[in-house]
PDB file of N, CA and C in Angstrom:
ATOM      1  N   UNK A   1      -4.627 -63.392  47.353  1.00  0.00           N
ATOM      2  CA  UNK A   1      -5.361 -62.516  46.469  1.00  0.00           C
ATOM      3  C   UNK A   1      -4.377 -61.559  45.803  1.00  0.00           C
ATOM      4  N   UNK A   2      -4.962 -61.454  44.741  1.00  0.00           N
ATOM      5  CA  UNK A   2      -3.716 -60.511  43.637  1.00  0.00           C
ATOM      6  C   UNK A   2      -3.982 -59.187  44.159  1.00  0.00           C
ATOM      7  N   UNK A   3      -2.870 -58.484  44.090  1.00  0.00           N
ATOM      8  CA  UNK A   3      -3.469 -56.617  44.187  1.00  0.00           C
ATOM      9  C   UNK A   3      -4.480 -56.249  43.109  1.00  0.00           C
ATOM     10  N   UNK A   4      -4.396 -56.727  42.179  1.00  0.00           N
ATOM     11  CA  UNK A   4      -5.891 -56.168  40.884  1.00  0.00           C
ATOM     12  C   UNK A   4      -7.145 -56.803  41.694  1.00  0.00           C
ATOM     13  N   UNK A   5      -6.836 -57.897  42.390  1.00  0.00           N
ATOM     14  CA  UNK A   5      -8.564 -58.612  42.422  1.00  0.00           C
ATOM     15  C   UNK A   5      -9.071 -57.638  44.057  1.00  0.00           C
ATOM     16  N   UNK A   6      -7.542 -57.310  44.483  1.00  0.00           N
ATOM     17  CA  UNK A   6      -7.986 -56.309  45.629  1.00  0.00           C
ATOM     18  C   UNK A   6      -8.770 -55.334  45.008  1.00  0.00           C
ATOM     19  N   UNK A   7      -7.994 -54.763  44.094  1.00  0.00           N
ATOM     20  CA  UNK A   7      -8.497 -53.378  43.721  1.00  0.00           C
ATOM     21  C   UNK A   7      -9.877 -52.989  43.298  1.00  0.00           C
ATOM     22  N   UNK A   8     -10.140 -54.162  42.756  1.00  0.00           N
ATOM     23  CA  UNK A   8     -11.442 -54.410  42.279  1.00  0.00           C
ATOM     24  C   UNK A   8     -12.508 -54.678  43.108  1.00  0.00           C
ATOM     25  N   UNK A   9     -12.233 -55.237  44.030  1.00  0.00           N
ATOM     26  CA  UNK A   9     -13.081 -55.422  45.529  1.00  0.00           C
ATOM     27  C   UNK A   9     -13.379 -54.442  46.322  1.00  0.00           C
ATOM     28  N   UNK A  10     -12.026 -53.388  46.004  1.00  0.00           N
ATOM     29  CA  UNK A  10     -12.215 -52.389  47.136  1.00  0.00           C
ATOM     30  C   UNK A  10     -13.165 -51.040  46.439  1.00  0.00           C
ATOM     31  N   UNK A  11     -13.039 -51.061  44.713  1.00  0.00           N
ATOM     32  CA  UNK A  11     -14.043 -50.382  44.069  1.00  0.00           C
ATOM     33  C   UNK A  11     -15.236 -50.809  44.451  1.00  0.00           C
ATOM     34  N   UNK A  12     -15.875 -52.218  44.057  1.00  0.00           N
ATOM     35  CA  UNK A  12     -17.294 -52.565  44.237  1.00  0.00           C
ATOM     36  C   UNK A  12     -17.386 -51.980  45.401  1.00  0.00           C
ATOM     37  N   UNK A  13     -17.184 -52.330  46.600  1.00  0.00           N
ATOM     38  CA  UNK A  13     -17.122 -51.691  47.703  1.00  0.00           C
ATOM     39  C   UNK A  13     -17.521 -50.299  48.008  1.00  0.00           C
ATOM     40  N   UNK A  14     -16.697 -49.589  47.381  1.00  0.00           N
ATOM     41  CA  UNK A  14     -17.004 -48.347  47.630  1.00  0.00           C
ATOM     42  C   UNK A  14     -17.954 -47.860  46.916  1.00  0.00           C
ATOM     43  N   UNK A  15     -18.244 -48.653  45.498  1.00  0.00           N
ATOM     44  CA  UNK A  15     -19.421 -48.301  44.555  1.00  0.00           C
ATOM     45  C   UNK A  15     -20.906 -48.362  45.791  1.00  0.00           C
ATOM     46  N   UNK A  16     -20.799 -49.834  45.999  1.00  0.00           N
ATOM     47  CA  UNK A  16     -22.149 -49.941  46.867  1.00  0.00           C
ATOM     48  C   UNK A  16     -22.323 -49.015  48.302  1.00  0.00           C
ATOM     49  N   UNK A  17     -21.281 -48.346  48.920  1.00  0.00           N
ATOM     50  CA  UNK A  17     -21.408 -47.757  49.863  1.00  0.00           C
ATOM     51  C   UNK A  17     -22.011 -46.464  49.465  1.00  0.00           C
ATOM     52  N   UNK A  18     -21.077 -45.747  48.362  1.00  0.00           N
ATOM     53  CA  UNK A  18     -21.337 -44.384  47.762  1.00  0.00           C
ATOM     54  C   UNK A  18     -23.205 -44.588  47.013  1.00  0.00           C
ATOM     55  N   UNK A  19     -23.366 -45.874  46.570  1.00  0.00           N
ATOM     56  CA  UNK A  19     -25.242 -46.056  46.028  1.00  0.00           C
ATOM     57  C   UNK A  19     -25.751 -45.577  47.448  1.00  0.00           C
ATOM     58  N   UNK A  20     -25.763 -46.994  48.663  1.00  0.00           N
ATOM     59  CA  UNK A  20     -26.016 -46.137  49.569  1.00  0.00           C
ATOM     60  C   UNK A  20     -26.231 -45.341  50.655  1.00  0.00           C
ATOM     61  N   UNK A  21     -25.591 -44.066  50.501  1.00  0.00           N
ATOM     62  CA  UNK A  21     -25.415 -43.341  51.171  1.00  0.00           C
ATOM     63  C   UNK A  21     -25.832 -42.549  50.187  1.00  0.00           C
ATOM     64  N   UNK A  22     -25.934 -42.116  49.203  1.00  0.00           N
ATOM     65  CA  UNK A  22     -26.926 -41.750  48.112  1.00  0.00           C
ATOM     66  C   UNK A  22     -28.222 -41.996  48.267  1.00  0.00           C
ATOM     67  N   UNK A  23     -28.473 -43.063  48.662  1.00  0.00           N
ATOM     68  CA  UNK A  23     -30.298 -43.138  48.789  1.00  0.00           C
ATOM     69  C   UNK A  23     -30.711 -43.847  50.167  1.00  0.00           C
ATOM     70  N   UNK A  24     -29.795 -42.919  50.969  1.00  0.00           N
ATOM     71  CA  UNK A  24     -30.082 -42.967  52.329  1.00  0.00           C
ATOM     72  C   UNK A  24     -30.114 -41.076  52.111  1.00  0.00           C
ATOM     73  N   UNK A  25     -29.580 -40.462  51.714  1.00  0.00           N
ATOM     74  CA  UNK A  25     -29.459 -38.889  51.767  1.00  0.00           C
ATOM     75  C   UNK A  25     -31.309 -38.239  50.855  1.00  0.00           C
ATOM     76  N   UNK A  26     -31.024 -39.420  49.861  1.00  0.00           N
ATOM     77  CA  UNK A  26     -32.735 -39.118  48.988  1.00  0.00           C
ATOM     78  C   UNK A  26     -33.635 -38.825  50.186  1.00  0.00           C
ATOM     79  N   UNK A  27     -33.738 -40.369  50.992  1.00  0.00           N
ATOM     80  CA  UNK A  27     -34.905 -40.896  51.707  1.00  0.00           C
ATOM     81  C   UNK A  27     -34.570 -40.466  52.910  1.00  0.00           C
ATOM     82  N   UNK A  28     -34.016 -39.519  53.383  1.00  0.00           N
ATOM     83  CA  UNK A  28     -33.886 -39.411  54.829  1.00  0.00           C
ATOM     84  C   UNK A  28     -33.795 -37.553  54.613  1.00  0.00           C
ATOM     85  N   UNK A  29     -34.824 -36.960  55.033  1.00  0.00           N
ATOM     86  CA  UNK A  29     -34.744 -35.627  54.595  1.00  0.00           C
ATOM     87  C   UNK A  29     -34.750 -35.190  56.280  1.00  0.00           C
ATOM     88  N   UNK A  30     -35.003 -35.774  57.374  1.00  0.00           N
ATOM     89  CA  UNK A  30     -35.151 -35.375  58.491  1.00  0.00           C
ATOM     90  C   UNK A  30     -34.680 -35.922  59.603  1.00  0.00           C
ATOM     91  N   UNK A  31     -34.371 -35.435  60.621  1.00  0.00           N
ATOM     92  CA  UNK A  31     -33.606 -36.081  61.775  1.00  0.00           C
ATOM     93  C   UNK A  31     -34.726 -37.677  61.590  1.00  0.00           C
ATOM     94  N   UNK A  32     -34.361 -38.959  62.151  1.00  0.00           N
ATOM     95  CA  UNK A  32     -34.772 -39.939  62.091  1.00  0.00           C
ATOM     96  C   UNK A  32     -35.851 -40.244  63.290  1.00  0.00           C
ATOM     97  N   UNK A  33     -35.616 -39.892  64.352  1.00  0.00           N
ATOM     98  CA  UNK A  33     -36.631 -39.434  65.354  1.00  0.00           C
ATOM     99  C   UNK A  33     -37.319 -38.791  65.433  1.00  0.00           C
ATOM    100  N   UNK A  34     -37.432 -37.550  65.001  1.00  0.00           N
ATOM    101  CA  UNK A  34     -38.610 -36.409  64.735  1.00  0.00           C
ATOM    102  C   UNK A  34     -39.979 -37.210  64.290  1.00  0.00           C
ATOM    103  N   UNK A  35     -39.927 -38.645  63.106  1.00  0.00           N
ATOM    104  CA  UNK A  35     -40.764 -38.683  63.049  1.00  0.00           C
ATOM    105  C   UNK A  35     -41.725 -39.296  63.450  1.00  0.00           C
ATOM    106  N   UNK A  36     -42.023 -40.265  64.496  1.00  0.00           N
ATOM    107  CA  UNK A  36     -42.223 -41.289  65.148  1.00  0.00           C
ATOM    108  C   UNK A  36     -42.488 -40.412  66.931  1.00  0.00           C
ATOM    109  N   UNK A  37     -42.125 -40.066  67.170  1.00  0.00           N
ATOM    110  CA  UNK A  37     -42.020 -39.127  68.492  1.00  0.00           C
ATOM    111  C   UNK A  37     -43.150 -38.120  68.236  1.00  0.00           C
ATOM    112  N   UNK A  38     -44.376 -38.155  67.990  1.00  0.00           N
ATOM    113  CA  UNK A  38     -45.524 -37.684  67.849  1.00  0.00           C
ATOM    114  C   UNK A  38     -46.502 -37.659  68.883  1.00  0.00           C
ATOM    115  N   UNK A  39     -46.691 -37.060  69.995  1.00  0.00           N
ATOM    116  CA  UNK A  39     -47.553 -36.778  70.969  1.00  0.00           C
ATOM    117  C   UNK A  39     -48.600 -36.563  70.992  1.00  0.00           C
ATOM    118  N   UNK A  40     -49.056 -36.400  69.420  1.00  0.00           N
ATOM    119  CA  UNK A  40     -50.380 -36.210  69.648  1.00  0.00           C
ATOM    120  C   UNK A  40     -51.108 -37.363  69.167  1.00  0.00           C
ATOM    121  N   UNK A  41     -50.530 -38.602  68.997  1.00  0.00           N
ATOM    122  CA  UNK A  41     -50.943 -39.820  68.494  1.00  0.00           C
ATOM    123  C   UNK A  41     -50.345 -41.004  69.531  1.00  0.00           C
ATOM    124  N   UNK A  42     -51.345 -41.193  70.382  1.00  0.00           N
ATOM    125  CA  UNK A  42     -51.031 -41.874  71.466  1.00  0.00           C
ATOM    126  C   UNK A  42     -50.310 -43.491  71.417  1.00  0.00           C
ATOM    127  N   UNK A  43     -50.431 -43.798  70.379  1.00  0.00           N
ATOM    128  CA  UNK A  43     -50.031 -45.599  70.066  1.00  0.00           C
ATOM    129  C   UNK A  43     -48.506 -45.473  69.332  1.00  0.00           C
ATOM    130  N   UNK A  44     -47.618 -44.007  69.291  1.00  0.00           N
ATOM    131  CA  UNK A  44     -46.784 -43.641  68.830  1.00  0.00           C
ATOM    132  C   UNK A  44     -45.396 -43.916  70.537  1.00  0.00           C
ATOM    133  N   UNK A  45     -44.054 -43.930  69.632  1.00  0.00           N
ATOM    134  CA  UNK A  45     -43.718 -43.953  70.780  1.00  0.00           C
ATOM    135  C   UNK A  45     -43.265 -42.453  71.133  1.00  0.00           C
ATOM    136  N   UNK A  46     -43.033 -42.041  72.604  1.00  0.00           N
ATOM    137  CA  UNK A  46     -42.888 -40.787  73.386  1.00  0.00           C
ATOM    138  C   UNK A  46     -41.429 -40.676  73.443  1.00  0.00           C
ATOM    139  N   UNK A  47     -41.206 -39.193  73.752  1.00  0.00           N
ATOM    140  CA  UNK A  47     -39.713 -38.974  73.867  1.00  0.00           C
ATOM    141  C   UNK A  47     -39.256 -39.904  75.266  1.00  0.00           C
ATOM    142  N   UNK A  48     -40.311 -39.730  76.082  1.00  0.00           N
ATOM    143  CA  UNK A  48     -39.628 -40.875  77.057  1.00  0.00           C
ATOM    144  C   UNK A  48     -39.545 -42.033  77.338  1.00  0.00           C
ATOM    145  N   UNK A  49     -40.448 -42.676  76.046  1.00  0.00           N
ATOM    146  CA  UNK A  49     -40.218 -44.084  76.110  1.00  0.00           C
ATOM    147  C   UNK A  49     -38.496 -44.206  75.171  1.00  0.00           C
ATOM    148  N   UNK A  50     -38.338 -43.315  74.195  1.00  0.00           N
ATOM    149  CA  UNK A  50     -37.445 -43.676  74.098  1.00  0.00           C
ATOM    150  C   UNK A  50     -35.741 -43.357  74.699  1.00  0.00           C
ATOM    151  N   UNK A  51     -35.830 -42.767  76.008  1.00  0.00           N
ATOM    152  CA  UNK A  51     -35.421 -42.189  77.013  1.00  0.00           C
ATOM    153  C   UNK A  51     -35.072 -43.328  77.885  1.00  0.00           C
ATOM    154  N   UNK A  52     -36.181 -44.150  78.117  1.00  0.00           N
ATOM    155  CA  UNK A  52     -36.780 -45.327  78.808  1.00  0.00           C
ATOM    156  C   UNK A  52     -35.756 -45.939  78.312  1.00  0.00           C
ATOM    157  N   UNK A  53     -35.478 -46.442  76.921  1.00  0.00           N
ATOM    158  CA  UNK A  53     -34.404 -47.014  75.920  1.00  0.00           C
ATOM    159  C   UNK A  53     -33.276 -47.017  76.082  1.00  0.00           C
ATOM    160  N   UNK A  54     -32.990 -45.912  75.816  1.00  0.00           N
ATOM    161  CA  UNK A  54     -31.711 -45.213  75.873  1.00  0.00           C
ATOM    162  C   UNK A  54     -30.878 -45.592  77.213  1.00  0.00           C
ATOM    163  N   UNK A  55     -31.540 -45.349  78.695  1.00  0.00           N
ATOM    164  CA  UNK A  55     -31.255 -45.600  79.493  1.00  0.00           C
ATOM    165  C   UNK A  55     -31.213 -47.077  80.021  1.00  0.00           C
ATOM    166  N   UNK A  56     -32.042 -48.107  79.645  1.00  0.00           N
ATOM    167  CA  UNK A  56     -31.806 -49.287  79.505  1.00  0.00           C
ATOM    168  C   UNK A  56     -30.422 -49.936  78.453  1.00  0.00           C
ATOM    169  N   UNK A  57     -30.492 -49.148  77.619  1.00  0.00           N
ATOM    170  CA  UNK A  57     -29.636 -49.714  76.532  1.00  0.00           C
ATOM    171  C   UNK A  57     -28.189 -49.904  77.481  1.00  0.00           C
ATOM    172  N   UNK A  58     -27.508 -48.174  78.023  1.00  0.00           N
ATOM    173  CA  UNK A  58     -26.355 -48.228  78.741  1.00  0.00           C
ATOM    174  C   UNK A  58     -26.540 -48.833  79.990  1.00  0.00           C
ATOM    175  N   UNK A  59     -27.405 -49.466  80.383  1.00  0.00           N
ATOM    176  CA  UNK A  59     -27.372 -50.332  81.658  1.00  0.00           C
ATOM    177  C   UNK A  59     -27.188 -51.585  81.201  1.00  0.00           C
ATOM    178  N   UNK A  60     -27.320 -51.742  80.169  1.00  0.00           N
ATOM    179  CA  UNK A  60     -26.468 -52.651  79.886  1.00  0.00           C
ATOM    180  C   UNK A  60     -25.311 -53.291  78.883  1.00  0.00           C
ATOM    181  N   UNK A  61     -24.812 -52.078  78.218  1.00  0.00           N
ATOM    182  CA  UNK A  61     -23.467 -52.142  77.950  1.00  0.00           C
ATOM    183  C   UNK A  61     -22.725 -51.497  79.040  1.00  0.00           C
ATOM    184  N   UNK A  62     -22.982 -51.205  80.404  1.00  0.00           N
ATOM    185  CA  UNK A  62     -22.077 -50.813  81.076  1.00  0.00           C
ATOM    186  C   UNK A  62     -21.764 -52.213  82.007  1.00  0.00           C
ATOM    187  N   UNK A  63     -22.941 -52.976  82.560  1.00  0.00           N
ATOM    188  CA  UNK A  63     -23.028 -54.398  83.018  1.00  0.00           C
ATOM    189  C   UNK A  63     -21.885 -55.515  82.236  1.00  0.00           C
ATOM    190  N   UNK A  64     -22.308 -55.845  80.746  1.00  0.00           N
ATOM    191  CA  UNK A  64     -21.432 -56.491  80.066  1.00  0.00           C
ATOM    192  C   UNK A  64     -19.878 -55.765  79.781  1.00  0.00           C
ATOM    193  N   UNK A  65     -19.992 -54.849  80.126  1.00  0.00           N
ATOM    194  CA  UNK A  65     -18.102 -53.603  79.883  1.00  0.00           C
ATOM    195  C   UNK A  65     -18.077 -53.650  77.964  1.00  0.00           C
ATOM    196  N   UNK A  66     -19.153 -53.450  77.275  1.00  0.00           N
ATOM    197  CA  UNK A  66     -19.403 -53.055  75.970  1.00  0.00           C
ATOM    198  C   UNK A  66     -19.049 -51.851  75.780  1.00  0.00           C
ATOM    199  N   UNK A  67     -18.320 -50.877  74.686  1.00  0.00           N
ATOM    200  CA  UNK A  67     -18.220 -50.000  74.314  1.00  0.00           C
ATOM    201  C   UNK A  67     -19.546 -49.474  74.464  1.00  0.00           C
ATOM    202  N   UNK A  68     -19.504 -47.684  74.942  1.00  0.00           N
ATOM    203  CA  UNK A  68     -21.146 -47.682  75.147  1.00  0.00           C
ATOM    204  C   UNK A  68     -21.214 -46.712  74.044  1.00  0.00           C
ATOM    205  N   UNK A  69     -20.213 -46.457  72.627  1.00  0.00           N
ATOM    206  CA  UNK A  69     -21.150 -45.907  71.570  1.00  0.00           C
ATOM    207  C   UNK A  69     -21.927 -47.366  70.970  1.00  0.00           C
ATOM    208  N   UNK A  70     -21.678 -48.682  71.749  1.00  0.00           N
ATOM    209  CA  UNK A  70     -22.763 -49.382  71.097  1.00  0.00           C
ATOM    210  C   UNK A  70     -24.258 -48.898  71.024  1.00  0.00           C
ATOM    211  N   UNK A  71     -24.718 -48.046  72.390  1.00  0.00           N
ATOM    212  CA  UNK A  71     -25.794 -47.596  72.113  1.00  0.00           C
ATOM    213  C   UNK A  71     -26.048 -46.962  71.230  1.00  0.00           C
ATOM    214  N   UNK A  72     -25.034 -45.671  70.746  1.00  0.00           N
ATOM    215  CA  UNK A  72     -24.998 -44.712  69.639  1.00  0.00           C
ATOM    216  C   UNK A  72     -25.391 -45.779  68.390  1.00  0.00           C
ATOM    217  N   UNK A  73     -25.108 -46.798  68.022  1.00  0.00           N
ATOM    218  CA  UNK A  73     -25.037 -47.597  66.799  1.00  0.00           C
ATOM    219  C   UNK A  73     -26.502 -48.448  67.377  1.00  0.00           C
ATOM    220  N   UNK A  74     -26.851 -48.630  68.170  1.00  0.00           N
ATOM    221  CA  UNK A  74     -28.161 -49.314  68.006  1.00  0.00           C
ATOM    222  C   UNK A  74     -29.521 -48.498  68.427  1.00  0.00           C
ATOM    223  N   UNK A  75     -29.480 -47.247  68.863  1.00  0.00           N
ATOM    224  CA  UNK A  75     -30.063 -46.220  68.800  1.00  0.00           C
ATOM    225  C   UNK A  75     -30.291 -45.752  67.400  1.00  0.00           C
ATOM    226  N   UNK A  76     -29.445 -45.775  66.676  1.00  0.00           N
ATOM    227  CA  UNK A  76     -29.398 -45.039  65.162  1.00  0.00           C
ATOM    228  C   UNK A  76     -30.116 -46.247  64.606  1.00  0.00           C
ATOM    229  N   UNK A  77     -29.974 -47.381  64.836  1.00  0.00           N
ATOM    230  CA  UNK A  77     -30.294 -48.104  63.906  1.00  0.00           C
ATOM    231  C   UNK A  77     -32.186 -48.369  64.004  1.00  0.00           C
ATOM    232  N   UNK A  78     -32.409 -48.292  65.318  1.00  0.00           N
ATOM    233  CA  UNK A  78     -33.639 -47.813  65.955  1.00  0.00           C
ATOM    234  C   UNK A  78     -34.255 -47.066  65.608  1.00  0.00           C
ATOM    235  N   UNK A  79     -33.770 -45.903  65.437  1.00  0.00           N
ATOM    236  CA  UNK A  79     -34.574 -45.136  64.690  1.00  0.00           C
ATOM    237  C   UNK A  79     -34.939 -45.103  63.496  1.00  0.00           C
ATOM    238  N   UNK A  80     -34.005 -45.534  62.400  1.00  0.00           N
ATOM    239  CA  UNK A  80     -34.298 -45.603  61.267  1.00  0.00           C
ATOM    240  C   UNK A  80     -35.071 -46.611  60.891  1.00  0.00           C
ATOM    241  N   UNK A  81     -35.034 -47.752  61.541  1.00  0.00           N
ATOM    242  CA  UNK A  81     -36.700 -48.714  61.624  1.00  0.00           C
ATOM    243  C   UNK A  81     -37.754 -48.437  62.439  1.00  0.00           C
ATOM    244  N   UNK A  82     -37.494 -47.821  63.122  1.00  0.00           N
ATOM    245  CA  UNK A  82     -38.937 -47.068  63.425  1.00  0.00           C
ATOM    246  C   UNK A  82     -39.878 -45.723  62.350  1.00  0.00           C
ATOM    247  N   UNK A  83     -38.598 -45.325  61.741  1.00  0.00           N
ATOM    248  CA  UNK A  83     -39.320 -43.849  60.826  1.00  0.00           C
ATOM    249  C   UNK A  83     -39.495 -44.513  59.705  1.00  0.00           C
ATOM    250  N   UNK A  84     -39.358 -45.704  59.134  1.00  0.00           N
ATOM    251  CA  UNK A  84     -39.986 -46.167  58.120  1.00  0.00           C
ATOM    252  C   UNK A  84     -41.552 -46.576  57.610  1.00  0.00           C
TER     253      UNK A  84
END
């Protein structure tokens, strides 16, 4: 690969990251959990189910010897499909 066709790759790149993270900042005005963690709506999930999670999650990236910010990265990602 030429250095121009790099350069050009590494723009698009950053174009589509900078879109978004732009309209992840629009659409995300609140912690991502706040909204879903609703107690007074019982078919919602609870801070301790997702506690329940959390603690399952590192039982088993500690079992397999996984980096355990994997949880951090599938926790986040958790939440943000759940607050949708």
């Amino acid at each position: 690969m030429l250095p121009m066709e790099l350069s050009r790759d590494t723009e698009a790149v950053a174009d589509s990251l900078a879109a978004m993270i732009m309209r992840e900042h629009t659409n995300a005005s609140c912690s991502y959990y706040e909204g879903y963690l609703n107690s007074s709506d019982p078919n919602l999930i609870t801070a301790d189910d997702r506690t329940a999670l959390v603690d399952w999650c590192y039982c088993v990236v500690d079992h397999f010897q996984f980096s355990r910010e994997t949880v951090a990265s599938a926790m986040e990602m958790f939440d943000r499909f759940l607050s949708c």
